[in-house]
C-alpha atoms as a PDB file:
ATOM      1  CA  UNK A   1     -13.007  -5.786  46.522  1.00  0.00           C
ATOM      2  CA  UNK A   2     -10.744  -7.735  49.059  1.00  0.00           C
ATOM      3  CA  UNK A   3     -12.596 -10.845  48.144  1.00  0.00           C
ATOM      4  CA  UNK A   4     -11.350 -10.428  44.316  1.00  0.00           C
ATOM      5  CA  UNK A   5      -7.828 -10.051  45.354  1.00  0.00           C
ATOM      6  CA  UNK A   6      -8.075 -13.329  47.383  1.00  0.00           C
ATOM      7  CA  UNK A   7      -9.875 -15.051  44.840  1.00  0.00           C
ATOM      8  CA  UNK A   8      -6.954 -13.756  42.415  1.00  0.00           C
ATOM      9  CA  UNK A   9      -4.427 -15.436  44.703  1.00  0.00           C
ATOM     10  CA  UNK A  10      -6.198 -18.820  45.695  1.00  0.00           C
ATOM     11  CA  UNK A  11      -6.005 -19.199  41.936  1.00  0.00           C
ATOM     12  CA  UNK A  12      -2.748 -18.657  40.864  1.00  0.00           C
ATOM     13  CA  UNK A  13      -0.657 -19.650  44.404  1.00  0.00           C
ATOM     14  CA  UNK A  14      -0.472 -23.532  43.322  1.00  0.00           C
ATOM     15  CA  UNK A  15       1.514 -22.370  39.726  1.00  0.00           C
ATOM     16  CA  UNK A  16       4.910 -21.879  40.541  1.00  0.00           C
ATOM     17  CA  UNK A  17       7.286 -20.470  37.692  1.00  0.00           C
ATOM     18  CA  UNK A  18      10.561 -19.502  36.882  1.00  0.00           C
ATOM     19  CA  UNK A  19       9.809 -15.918  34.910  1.00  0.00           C
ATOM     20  CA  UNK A  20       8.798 -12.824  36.494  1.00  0.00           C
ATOM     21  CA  UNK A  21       6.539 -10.497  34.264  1.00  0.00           C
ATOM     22  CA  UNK A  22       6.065  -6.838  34.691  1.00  0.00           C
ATOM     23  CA  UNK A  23       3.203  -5.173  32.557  1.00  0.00           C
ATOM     24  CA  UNK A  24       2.141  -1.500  32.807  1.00  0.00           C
ATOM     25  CA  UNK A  25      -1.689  -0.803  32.393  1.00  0.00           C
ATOM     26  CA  UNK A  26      -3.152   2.433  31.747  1.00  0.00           C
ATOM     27  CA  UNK A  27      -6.576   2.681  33.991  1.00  0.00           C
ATOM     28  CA  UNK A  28      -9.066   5.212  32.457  1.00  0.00           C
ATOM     29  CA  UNK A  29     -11.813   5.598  35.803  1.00  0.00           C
ATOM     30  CA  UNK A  30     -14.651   7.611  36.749  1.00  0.00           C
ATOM     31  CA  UNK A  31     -13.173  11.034  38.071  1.00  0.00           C
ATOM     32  CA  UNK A  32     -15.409  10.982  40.710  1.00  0.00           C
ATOM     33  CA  UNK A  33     -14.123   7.398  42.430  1.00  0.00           C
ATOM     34  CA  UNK A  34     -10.369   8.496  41.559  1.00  0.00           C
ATOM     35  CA  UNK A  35      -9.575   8.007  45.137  1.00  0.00           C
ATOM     36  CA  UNK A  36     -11.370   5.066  46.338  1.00  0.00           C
ATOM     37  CA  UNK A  37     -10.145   3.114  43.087  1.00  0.00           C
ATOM     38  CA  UNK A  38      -6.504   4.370  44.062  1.00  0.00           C
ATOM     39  CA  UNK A  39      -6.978   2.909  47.615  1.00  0.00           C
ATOM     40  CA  UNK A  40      -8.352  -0.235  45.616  1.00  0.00           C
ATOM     41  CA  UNK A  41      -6.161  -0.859  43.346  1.00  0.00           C
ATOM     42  CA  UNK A  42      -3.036  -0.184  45.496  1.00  0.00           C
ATOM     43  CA  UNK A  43      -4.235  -2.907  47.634  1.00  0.00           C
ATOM     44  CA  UNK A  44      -4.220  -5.610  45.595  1.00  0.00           C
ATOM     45  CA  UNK A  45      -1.332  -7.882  45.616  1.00  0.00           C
ATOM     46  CA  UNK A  46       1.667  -7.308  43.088  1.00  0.00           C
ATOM     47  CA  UNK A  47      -0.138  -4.231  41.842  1.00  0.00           C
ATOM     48  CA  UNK A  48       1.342  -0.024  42.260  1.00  0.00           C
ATOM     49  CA  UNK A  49      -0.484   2.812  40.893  1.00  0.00           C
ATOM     50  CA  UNK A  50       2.744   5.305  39.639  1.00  0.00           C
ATOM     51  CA  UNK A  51       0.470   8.386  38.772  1.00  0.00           C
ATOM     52  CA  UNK A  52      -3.216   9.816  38.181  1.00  0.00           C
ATOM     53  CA  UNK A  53      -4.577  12.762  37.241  1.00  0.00           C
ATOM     54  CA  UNK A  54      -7.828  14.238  38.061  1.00  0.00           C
ATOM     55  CA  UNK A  55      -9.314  13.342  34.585  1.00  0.00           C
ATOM     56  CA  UNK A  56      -9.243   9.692  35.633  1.00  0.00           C
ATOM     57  CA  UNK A  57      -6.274   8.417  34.379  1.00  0.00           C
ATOM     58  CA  UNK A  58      -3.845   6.091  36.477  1.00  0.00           C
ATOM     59  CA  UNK A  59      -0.285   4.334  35.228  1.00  0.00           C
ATOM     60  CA  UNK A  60      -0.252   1.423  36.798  1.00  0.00           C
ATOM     61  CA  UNK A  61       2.123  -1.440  37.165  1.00  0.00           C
ATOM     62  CA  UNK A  62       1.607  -5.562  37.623  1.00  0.00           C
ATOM     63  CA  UNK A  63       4.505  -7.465  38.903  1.00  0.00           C
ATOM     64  CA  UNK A  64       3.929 -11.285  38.820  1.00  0.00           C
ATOM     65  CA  UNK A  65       5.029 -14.932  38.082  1.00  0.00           C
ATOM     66  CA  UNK A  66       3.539 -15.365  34.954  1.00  0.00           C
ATOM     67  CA  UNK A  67       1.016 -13.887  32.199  1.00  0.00           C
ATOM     68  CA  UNK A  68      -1.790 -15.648  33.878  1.00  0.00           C
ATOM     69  CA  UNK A  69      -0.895 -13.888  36.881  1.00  0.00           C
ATOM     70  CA  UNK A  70      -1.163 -10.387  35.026  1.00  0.00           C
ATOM     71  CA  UNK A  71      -4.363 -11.112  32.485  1.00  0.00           C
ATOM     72  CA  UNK A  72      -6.267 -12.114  35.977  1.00  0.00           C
ATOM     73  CA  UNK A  73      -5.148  -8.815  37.475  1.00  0.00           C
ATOM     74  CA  UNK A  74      -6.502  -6.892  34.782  1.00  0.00           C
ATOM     75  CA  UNK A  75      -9.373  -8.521  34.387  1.00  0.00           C
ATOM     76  CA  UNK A  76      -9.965  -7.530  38.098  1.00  0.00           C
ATOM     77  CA  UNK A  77      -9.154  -3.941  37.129  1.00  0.00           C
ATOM     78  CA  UNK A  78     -11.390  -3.547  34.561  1.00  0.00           C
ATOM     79  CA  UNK A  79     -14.411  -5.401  37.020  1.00  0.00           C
ATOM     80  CA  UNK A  80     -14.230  -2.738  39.483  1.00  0.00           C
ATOM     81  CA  UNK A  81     -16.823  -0.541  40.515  1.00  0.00           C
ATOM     82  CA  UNK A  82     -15.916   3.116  38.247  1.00  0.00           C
ATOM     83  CA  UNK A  83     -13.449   1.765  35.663  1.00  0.00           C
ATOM     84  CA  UNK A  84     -14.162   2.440  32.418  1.00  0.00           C
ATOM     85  CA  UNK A  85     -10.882   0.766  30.524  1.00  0.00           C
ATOM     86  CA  UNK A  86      -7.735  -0.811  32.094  1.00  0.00           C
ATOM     87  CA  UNK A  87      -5.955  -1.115  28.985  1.00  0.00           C
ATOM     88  CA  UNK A  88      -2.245  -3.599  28.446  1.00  0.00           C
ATOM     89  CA  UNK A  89       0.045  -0.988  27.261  1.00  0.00           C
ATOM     90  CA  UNK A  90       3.570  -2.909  27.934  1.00  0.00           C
ATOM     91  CA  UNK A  91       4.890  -6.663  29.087  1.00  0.00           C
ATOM     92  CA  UNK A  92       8.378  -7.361  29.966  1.00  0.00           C
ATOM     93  CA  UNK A  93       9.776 -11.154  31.572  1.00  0.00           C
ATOM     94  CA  UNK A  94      12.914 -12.482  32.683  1.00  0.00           C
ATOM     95  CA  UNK A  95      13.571 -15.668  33.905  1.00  0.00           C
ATOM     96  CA  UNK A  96      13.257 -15.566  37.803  1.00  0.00           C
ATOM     97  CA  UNK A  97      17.289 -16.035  38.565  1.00  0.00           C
ATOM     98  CA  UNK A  98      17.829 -13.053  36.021  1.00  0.00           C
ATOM     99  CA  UNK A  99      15.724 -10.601  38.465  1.00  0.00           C
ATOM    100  CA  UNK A 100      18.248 -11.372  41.154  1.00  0.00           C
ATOM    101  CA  UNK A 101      21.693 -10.386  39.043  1.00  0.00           C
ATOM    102  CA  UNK A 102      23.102  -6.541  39.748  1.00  0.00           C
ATOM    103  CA  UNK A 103      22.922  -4.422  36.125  1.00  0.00           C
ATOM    104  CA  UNK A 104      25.042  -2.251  35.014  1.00  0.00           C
ATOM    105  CA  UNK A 105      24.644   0.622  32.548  1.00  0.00           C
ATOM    106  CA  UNK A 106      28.410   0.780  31.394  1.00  0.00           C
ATOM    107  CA  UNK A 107      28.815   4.133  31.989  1.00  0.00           C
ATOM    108  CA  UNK A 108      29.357   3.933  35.641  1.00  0.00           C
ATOM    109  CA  UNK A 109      33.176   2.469  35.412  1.00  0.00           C
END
């Protein structure tokens, strides 16, 4: 698995960009390799598992420079050992210099 993660990186380091892209994925795994995926998946860079349940579900988020970056990461996800699906279910960028600014919700005056 560690090999796929650095094989990820070597390929996208040289691209610099100006967005940042955050996609949730929805993971549907083998119950039985529920926790060694977890330990997987949570290793790989720019990558957070948010929940699971013991049917085999996980919520997972990819955090990246562009949508290269987060098509190679789920094409990793759905190449490991005990997924069955790791399905796109949401995509969101900004420009990079937008990620840095302080929000406000307006009702906080």
């Amino acid at each position: 698995m560690a090999i796929a993660g650095h094989l990820i990186a070597a390929e996208l380091a040289a691209q610099p960009t100006d967005e940042w892209h955050i996609a949730g994925v929805v993971v549907h795994a083998q119950p039985a390799r529920l926790d060694d995926l977890r330990r997987t998946i949570e290793a790989m860079s720019g990558v957070e598992v948010h929940a699971a349940n013991d049917q085999g579900k996980l919520v997972v988020t990819i955090e990246g420079p562009s949508t290269r970056f987060v098509s190679a990461h789920i094409d990793a996800l759905q190449k490991l050992p005990g997924v069955l699906s790791a399905a796109l279910v949401y995509q969101h960028y900004e420009d990079a210099q937008s990620m840095d600014q302080e929000m406000s919700d307006g009702l906080l005056a």
